[in-house]
Each structure stands twice: as C-alpha cells, then as structure tokens.
C-alpha atoms as a PDB file:
ATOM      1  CA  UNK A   1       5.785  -5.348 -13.966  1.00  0.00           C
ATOM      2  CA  UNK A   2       6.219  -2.857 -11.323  1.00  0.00           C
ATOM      3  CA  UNK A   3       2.427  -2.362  -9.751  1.00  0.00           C
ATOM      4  CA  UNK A   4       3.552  -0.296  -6.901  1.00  0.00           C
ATOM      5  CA  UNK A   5       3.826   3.657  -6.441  1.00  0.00           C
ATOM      6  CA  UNK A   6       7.029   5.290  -4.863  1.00  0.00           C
ATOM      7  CA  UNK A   7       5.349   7.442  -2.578  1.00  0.00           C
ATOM      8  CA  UNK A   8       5.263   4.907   0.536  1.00  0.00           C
ATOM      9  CA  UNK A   9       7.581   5.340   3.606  1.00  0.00           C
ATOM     10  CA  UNK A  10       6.991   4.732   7.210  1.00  0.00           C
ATOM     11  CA  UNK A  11       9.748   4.648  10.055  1.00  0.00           C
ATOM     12  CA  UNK A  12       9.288   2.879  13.701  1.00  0.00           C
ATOM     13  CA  UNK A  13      10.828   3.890  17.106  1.00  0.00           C
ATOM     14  CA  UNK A  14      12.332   1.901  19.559  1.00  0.00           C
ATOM     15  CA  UNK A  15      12.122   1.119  23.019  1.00  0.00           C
ATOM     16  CA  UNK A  16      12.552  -2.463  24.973  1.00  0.00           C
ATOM     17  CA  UNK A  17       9.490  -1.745  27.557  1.00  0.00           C
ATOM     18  CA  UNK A  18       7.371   0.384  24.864  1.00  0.00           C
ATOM     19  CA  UNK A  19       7.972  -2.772  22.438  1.00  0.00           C
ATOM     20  CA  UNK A  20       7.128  -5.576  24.226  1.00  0.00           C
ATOM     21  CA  UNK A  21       3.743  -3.624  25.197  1.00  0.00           C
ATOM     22  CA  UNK A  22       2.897  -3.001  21.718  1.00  0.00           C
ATOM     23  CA  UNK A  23       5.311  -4.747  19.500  1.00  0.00           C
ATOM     24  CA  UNK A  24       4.897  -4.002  15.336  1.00  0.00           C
ATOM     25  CA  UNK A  25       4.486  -6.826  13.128  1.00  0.00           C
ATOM     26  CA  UNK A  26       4.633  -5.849   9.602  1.00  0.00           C
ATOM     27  CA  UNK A  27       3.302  -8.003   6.580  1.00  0.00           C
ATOM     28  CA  UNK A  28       4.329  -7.437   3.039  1.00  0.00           C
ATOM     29  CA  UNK A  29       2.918  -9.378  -0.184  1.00  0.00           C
ATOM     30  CA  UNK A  30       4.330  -9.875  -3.303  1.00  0.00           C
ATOM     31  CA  UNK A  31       7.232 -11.043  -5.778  1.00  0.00           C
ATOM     32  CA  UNK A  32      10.654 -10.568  -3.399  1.00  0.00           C
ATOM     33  CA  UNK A  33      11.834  -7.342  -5.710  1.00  0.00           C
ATOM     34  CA  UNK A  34       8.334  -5.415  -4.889  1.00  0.00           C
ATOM     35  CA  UNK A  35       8.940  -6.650  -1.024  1.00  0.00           C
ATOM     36  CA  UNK A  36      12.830  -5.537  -1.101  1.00  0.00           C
ATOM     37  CA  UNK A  37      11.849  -1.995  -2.492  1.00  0.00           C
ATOM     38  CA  UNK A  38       8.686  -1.537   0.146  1.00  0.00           C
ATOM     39  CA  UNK A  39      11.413  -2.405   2.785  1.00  0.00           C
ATOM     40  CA  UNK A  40      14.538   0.529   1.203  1.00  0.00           C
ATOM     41  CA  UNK A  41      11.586   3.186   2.403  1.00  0.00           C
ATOM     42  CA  UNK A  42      11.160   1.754   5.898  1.00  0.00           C
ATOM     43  CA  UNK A  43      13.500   2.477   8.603  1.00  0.00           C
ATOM     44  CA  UNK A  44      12.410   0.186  11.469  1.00  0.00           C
ATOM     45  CA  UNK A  45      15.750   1.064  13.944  1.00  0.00           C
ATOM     46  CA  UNK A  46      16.867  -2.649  13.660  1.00  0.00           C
ATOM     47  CA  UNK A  47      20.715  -2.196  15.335  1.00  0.00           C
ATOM     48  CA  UNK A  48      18.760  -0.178  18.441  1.00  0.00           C
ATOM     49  CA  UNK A  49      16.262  -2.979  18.694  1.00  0.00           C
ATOM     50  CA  UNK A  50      17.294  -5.985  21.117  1.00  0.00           C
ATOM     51  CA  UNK A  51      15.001  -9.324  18.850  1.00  0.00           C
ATOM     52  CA  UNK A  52      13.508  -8.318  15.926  1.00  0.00           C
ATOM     53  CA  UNK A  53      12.567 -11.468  13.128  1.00  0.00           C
ATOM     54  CA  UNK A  54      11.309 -11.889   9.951  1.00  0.00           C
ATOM     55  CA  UNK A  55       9.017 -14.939   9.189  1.00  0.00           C
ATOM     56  CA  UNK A  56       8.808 -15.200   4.931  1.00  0.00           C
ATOM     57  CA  UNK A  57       5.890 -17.897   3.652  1.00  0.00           C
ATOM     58  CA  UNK A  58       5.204 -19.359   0.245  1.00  0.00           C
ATOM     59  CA  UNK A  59       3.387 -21.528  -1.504  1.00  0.00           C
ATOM     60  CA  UNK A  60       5.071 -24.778  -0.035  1.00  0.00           C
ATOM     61  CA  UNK A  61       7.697 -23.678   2.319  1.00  0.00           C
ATOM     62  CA  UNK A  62       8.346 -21.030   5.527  1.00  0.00           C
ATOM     63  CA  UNK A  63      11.474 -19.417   6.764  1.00  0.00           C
ATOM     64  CA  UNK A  64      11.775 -17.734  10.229  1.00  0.00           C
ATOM     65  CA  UNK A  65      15.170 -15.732  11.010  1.00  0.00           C
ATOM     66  CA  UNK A  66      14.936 -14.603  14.471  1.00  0.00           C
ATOM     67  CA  UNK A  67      17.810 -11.468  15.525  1.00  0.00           C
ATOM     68  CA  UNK A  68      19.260 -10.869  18.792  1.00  0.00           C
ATOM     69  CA  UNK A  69      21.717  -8.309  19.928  1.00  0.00           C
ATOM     70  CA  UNK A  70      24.892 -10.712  21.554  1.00  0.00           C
ATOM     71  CA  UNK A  71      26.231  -7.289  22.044  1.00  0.00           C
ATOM     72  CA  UNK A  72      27.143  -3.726  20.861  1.00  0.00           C
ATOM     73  CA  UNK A  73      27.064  -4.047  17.025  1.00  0.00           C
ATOM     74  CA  UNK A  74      26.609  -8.125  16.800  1.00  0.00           C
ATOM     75  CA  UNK A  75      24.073 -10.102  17.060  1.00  0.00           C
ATOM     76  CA  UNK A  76      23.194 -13.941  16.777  1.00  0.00           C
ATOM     77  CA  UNK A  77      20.320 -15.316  14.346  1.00  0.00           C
ATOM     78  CA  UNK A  78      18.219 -18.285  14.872  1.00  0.00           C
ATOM     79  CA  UNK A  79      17.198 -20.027  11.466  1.00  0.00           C
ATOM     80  CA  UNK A  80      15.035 -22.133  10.148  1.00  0.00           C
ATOM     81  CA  UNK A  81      13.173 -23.247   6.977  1.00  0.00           C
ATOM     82  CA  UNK A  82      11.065 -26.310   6.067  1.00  0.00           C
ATOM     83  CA  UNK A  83       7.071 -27.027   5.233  1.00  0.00           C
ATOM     84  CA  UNK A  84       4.537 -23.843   4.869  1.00  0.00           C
ATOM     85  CA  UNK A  85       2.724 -24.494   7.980  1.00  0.00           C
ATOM     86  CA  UNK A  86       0.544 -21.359   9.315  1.00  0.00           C
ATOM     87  CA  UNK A  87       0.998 -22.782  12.976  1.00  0.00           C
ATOM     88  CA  UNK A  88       4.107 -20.883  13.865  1.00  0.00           C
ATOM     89  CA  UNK A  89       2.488 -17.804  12.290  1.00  0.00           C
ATOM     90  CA  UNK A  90      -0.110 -18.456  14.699  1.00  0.00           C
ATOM     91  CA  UNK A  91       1.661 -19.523  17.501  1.00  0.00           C
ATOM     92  CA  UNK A  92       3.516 -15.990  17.122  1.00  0.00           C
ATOM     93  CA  UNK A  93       0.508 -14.293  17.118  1.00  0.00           C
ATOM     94  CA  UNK A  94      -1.196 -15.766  19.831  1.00  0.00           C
ATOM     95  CA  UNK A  95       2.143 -15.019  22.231  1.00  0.00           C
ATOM     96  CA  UNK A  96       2.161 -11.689  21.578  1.00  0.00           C
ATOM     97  CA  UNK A  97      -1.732 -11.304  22.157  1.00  0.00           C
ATOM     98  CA  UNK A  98      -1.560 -13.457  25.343  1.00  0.00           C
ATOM     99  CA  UNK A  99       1.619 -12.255  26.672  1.00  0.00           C
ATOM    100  CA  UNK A 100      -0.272  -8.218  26.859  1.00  0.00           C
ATOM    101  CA  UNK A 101       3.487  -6.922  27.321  1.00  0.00           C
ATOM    102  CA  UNK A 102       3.819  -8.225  31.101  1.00  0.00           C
ATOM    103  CA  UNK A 103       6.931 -10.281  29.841  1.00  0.00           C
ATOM    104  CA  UNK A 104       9.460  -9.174  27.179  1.00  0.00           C
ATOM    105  CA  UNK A 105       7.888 -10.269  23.801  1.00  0.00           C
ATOM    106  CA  UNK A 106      11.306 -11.048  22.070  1.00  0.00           C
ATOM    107  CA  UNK A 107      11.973 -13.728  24.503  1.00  0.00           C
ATOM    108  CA  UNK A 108       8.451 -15.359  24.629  1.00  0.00           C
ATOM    109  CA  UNK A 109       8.952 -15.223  20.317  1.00  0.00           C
ATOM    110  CA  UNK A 110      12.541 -16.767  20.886  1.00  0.00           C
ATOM    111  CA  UNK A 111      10.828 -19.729  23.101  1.00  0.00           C
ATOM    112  CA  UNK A 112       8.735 -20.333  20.088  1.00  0.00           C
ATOM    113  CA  UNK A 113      11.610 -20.558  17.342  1.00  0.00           C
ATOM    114  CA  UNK A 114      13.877 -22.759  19.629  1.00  0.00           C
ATOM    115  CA  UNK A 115      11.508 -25.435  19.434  1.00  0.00           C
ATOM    116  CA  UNK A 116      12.017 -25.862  15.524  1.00  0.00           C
ATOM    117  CA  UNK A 117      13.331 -28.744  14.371  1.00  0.00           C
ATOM    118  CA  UNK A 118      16.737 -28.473  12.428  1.00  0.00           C
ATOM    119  CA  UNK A 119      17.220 -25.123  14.047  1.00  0.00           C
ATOM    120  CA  UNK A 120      20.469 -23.120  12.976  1.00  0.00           C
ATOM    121  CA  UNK A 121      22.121 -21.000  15.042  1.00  0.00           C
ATOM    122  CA  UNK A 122      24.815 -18.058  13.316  1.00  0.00           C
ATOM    123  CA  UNK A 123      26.509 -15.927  16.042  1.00  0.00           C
ATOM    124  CA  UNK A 124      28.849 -12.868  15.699  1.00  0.00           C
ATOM    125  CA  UNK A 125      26.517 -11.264  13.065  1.00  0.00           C
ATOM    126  CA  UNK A 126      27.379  -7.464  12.044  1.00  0.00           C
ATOM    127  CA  UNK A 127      24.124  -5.387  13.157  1.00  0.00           C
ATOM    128  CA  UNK A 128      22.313  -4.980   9.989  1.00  0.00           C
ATOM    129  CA  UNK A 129      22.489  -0.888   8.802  1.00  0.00           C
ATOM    130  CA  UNK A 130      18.504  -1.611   7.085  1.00  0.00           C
ATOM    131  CA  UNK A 131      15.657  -3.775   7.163  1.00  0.00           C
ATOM    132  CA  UNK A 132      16.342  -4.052   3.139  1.00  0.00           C
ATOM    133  CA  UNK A 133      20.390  -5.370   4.174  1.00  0.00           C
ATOM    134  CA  UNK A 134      18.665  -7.673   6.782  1.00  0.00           C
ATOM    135  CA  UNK A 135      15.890  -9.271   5.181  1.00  0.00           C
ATOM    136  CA  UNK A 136      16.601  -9.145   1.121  1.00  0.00           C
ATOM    137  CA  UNK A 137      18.587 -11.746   1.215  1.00  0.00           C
ATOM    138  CA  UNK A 138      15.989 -14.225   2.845  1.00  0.00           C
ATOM    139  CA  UNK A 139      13.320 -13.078   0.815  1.00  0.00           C
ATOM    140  CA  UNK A 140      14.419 -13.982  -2.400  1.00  0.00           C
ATOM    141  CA  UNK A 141      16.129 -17.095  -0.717  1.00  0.00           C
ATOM    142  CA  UNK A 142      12.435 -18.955  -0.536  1.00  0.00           C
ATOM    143  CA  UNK A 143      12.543 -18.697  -4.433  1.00  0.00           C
ATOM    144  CA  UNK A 144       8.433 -18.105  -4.825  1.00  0.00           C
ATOM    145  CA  UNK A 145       7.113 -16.329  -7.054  1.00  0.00           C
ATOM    146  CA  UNK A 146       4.599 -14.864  -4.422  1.00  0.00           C
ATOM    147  CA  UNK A 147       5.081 -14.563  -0.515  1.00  0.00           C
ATOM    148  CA  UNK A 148       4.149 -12.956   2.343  1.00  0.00           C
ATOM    149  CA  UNK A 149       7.300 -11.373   4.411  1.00  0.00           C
ATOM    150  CA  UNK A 150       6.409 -10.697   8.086  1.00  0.00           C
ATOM    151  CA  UNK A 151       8.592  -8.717  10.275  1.00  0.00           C
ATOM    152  CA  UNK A 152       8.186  -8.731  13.743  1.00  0.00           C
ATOM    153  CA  UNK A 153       9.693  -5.263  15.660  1.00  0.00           C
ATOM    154  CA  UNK A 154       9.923  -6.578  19.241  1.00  0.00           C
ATOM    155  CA  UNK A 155      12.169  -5.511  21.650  1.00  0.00           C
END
C-alpha cells in the first residue's frame, strides 16, 4: 500500500566545522520500501562527509552502522545489532546536545558506538554514491515490519 506522495526531496550540505556545530539527524518511519524511496529523493553528500551513521530500531531489536572516511573514496564501518534499547538513541542525543559543537561530533558519536558489545568493524569500504546505496541494505536487514531509520549527518 503505498501511503506516501512523490513530491518530497530535500538535499544537505557539508562542512566538518559547520557539522559538528549543527549536525542533521534525520528520522524516517515506516515499512523499509517507504523508508528506501524517502531516502532515493535525499541527497545528504555522504562521500564529502567525514562520520555519518544510521541507527535503524524495531519492535525488538536496534542496528547502528557508524561511517568513517579511512581515506579518499573508502571508508571503515562500525556495526552493531542486538536488543531495542532507546539508551543509545539517547545517549546520541544527549552528546550532540552537550557537546554544543566545541568538539567534532563524529568522534564524540564514534566514542559512543565503540563501547557496544559484539562490535564489528568492516574497513576498505567503497564511499557510498547515495544515502539509498548506503542505508537500504540495513534497513530491510532488521526484517520489521515497522521501524524508525535515523541518520545522523555529522562531520
């Protein structure tokens, strides 16, 4: 059932200083194909952007995928998934708030994600080209019929 219209895009700049004073975070509800689609018409700059994540929460469990650049065109992603808990949502939150952009917001959200248990690390990732080629595949990975898909534009 497609409940959305076609009219919505949005785009987001860049800019490591600009960013980590007034970072985007970007929720999206819904079944994973309505989130994939709202994502195709929103160009958020990811492969100029240093960290950017995306934090994707169901009914029962929570994924976080944090991105950094490793260098021109790569970058290594920190993974994790287990229990829906709405402390790291929180904890995110309340870094960004507290850190008022003196220090660079990626790494104080970075901080945060290493301290997950079971944390994966991929390196040597190809700079993804959209936020719909960087996040689909996580998205419908949690296998809910219903989530919220957050993605944080930091740095």
């Amino acid at each position: 059932m497609d409940h959305e219209s076609d009219d919505f895009s949005a785009t987001s700049g860049v800019g490591c200083e600009a960013e980590s004073w007034s970072p985007e975070v970007i929720s999206f509800y819904g079944d994973s194909e309505t989130i994939v689609r709202k994502l195709g018409k929103f160009e958020m700059n990811l492969s100029g952007r240093r960290v950017f994540a995306l934090l994707v929460e169901g009914a029962k469990d929570s994924a976080i995928r944090v991105y950094e650049r490793s260098r021109p065109g790569r970058y290594s992603v920190s993974l994790w998934k287990g229990a829906q808990s709405s402390s790291l949502r929180s904890n995110l939150d309340r870094a960004i708030i507290e850190n008022k952009g003196v220090h660079c917001v990626g790494e104080q959200t970075k901080a945060i994600v290493t301290q997950m248990p079971e944390l994966r690390v991929e390196t040597d990732i190809p700079a993804p080209a959209t936020a719909k080629a960087a996040f689909s595949h996580p998205i419908r990975e949690l296998g809910d019929d219903y989530v919220r898909a957050t993605v944080y534009l930091l740095c």
